[in-house]
PDB file of N, CA and C in Angstrom:
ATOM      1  N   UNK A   1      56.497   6.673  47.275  1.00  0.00           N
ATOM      2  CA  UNK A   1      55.205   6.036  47.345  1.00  0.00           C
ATOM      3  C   UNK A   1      54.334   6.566  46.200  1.00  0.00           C
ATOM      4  N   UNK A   2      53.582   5.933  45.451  1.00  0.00           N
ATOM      5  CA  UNK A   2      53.308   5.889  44.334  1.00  0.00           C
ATOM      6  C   UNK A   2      51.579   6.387  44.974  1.00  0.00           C
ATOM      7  N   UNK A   3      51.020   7.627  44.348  1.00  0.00           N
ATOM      8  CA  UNK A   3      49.525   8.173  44.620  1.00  0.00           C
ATOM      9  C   UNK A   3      48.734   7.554  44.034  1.00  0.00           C
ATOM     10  N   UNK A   4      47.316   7.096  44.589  1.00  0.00           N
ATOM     11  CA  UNK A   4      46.584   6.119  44.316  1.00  0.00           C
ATOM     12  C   UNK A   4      45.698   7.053  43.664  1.00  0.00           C
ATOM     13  N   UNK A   5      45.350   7.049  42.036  1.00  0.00           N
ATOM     14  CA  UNK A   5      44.623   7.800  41.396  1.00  0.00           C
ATOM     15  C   UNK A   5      43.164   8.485  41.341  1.00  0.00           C
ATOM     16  N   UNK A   6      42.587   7.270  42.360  1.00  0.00           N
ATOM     17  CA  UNK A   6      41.036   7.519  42.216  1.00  0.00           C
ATOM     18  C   UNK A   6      40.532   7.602  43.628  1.00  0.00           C
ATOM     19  N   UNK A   7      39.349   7.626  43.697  1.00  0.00           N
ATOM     20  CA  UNK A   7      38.538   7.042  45.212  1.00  0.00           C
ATOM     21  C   UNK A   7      37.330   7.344  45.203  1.00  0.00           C
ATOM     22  N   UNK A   8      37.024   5.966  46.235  1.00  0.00           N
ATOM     23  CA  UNK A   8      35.033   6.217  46.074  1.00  0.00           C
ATOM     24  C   UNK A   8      34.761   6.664  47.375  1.00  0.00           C
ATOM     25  N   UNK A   9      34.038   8.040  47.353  1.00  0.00           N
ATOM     26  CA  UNK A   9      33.360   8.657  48.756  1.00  0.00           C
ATOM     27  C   UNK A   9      32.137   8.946  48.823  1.00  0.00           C
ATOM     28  N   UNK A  10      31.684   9.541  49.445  1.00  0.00           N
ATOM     29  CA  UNK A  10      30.304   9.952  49.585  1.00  0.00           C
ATOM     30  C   UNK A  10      30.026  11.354  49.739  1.00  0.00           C
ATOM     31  N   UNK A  11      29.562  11.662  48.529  1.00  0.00           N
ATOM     32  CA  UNK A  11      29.088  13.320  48.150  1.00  0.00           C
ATOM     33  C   UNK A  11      28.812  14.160  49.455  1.00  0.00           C
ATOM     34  N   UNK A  12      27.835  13.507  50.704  1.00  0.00           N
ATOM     35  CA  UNK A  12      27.487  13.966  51.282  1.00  0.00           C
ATOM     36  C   UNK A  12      28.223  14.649  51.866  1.00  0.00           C
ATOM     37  N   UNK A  13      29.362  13.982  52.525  1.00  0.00           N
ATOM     38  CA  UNK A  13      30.039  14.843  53.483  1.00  0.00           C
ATOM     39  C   UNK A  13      31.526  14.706  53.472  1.00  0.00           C
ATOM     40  N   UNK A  14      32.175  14.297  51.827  1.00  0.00           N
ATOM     41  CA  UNK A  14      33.247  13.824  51.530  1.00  0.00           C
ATOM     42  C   UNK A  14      34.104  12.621  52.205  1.00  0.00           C
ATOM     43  N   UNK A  15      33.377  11.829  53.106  1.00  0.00           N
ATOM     44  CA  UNK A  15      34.162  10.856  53.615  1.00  0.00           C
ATOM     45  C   UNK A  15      34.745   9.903  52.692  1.00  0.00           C
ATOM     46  N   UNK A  16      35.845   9.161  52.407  1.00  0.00           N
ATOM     47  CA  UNK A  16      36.391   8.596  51.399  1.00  0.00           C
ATOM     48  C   UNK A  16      36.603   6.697  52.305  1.00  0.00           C
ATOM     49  N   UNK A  17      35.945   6.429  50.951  1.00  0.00           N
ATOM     50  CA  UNK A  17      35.369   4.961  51.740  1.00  0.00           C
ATOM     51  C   UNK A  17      36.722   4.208  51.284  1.00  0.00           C
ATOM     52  N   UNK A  18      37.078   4.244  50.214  1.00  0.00           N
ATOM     53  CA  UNK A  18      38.906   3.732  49.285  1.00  0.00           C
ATOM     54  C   UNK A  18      39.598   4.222  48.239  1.00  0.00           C
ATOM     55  N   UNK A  19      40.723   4.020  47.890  1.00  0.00           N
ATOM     56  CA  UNK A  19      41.527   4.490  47.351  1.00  0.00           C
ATOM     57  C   UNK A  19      41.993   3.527  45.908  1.00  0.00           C
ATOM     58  N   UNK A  20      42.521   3.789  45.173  1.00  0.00           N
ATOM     59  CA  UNK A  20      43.396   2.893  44.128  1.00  0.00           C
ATOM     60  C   UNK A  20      42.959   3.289  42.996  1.00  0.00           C
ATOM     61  N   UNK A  21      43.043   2.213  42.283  1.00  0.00           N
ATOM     62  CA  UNK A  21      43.191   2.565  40.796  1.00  0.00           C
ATOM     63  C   UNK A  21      41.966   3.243  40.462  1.00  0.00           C
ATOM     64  N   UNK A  22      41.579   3.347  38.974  1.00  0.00           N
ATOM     65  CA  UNK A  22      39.728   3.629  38.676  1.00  0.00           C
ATOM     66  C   UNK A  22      39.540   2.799  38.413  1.00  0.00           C
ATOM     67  N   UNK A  23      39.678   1.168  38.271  1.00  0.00           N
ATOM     68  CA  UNK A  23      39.215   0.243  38.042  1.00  0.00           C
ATOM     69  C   UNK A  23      39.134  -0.344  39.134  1.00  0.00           C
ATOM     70  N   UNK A  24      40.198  -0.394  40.525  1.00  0.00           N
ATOM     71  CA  UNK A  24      40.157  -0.720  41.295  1.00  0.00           C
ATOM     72  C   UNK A  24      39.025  -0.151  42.635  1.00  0.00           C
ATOM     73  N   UNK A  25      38.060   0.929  41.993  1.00  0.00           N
ATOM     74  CA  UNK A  25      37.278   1.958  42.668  1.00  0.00           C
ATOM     75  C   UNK A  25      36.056   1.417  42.055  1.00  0.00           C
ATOM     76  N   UNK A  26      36.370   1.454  41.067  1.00  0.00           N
ATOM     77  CA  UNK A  26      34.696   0.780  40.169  1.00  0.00           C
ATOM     78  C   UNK A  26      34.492  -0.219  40.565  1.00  0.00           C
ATOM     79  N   UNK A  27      35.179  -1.445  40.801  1.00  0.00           N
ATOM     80  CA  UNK A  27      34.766  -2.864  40.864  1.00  0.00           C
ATOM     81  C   UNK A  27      34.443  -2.633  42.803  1.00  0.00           C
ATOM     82  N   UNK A  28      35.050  -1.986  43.428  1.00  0.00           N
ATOM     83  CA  UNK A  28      35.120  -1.756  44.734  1.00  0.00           C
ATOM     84  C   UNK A  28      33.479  -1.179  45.208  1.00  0.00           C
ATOM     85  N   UNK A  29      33.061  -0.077  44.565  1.00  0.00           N
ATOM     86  CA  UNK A  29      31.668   0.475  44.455  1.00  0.00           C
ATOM     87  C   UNK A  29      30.710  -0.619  44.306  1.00  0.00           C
ATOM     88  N   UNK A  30      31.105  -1.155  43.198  1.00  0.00           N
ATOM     89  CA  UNK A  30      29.933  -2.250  42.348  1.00  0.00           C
ATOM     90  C   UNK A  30      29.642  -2.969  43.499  1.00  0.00           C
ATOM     91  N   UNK A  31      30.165  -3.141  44.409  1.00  0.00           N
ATOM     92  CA  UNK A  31      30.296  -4.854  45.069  1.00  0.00           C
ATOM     93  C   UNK A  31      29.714  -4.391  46.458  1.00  0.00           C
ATOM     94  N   UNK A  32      30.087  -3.245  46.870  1.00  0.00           N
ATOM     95  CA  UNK A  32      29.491  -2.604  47.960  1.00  0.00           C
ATOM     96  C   UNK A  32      28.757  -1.476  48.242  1.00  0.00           C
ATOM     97  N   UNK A  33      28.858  -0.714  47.455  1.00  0.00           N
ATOM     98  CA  UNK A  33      27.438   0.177  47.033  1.00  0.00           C
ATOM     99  C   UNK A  33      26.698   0.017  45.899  1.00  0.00           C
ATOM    100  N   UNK A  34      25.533  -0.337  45.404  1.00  0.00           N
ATOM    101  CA  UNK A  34      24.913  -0.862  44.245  1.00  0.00           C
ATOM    102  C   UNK A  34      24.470   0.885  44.109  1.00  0.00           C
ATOM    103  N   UNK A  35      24.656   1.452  43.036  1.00  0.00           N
ATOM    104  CA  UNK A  35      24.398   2.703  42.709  1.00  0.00           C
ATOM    105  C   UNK A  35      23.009   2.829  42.943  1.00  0.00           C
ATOM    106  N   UNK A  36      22.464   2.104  42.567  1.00  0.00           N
ATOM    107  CA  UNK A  36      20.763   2.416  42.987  1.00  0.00           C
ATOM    108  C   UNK A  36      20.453   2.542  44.114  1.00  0.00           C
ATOM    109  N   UNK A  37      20.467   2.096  44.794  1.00  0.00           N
ATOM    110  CA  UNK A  37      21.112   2.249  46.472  1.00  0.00           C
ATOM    111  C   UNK A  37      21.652   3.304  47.117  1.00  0.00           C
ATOM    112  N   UNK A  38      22.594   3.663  46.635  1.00  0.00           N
ATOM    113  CA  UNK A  38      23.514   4.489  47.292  1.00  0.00           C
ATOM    114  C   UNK A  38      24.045   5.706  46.050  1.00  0.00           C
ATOM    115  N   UNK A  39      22.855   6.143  45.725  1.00  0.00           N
ATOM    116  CA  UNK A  39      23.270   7.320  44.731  1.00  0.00           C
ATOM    117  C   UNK A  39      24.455   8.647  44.824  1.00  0.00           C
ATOM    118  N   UNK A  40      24.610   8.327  46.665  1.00  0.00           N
ATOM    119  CA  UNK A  40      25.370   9.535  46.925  1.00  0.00           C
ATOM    120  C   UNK A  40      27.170   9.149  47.006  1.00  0.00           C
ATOM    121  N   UNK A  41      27.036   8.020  46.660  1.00  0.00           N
ATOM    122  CA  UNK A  41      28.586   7.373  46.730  1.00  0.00           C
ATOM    123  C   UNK A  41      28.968   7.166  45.237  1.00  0.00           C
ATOM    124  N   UNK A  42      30.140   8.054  45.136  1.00  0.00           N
ATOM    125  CA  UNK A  42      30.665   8.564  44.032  1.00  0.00           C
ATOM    126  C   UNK A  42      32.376   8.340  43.342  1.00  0.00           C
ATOM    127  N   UNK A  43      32.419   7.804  42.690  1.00  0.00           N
ATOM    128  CA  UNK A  43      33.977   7.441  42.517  1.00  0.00           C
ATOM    129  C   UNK A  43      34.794   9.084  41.509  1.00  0.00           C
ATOM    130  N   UNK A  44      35.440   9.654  42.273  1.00  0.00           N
ATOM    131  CA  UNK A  44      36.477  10.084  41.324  1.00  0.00           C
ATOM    132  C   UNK A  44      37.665  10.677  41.662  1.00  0.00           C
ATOM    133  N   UNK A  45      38.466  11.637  41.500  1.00  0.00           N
ATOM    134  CA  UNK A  45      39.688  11.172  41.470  1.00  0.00           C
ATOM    135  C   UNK A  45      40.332  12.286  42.665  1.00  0.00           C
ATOM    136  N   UNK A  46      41.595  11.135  43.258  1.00  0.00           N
ATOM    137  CA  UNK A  46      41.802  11.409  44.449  1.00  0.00           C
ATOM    138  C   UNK A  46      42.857  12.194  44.590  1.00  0.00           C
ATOM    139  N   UNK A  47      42.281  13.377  45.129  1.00  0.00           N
ATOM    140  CA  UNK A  47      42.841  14.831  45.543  1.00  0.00           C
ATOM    141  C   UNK A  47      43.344  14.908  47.168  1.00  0.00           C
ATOM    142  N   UNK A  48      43.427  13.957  47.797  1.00  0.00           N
ATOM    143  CA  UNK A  48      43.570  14.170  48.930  1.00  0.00           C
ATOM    144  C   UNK A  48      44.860  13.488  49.446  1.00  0.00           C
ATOM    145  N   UNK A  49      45.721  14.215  49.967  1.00  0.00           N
ATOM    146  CA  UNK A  49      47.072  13.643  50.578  1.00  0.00           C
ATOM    147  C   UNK A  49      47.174  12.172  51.171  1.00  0.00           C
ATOM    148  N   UNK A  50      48.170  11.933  50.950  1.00  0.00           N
ATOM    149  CA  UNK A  50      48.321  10.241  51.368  1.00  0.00           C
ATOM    150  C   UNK A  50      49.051  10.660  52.864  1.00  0.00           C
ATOM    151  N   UNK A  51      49.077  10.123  54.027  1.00  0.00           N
ATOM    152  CA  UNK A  51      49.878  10.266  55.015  1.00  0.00           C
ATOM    153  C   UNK A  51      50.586   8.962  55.141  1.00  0.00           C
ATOM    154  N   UNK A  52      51.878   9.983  55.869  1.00  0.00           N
ATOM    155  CA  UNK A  52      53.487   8.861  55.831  1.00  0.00           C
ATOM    156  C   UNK A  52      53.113   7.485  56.373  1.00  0.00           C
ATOM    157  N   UNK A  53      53.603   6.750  55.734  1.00  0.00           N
ATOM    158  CA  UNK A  53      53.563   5.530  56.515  1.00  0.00           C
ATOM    159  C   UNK A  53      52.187   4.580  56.588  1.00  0.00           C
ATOM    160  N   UNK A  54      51.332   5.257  55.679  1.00  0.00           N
ATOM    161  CA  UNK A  54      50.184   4.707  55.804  1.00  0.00           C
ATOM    162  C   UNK A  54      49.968   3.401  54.947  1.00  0.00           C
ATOM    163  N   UNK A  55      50.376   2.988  54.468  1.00  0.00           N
ATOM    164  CA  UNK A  55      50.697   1.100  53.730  1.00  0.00           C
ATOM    165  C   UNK A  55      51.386   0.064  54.317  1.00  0.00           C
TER     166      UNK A  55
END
C-alpha cells in the first residue's frame, strides 16, 4: 500500500481532516476550509501510520 504523502489537519489539536497527495490536500483545503476562515487548518506532510485495511 502506497503512503499518502501529505494531509490537512488542524494545528489545534492535530486531528487530521485527509490524506493524499499535496495537491490533492491543497485543492481539498481550498474548497473546505477558506484559510481566512480557518487559519488553524494546516496542510503538511503526513507522518502518521496508515492502518491495515483501511482503503
Amino acid at each position: 500500500m502506497k503512503k499518502k504523502s501529505s494531509r490537512v489537519f488542524d494545528k489545534r489539536n492535530n486531528v487530521t481532516f485527509f490524506t493524499g497527495t499535496e495537491w490533492e490536500c491543497m485543492e481539498f483545503a481550498l474548497k473546505n476550509y477558506p484559510h481566512e476562515k480557518f487559519p488553524h487548518v494546516l496542510i503538511g506532510v503526513n507522518d502518521e501510520e496508515e492502518e491495515e485495511g483501511s482503503e
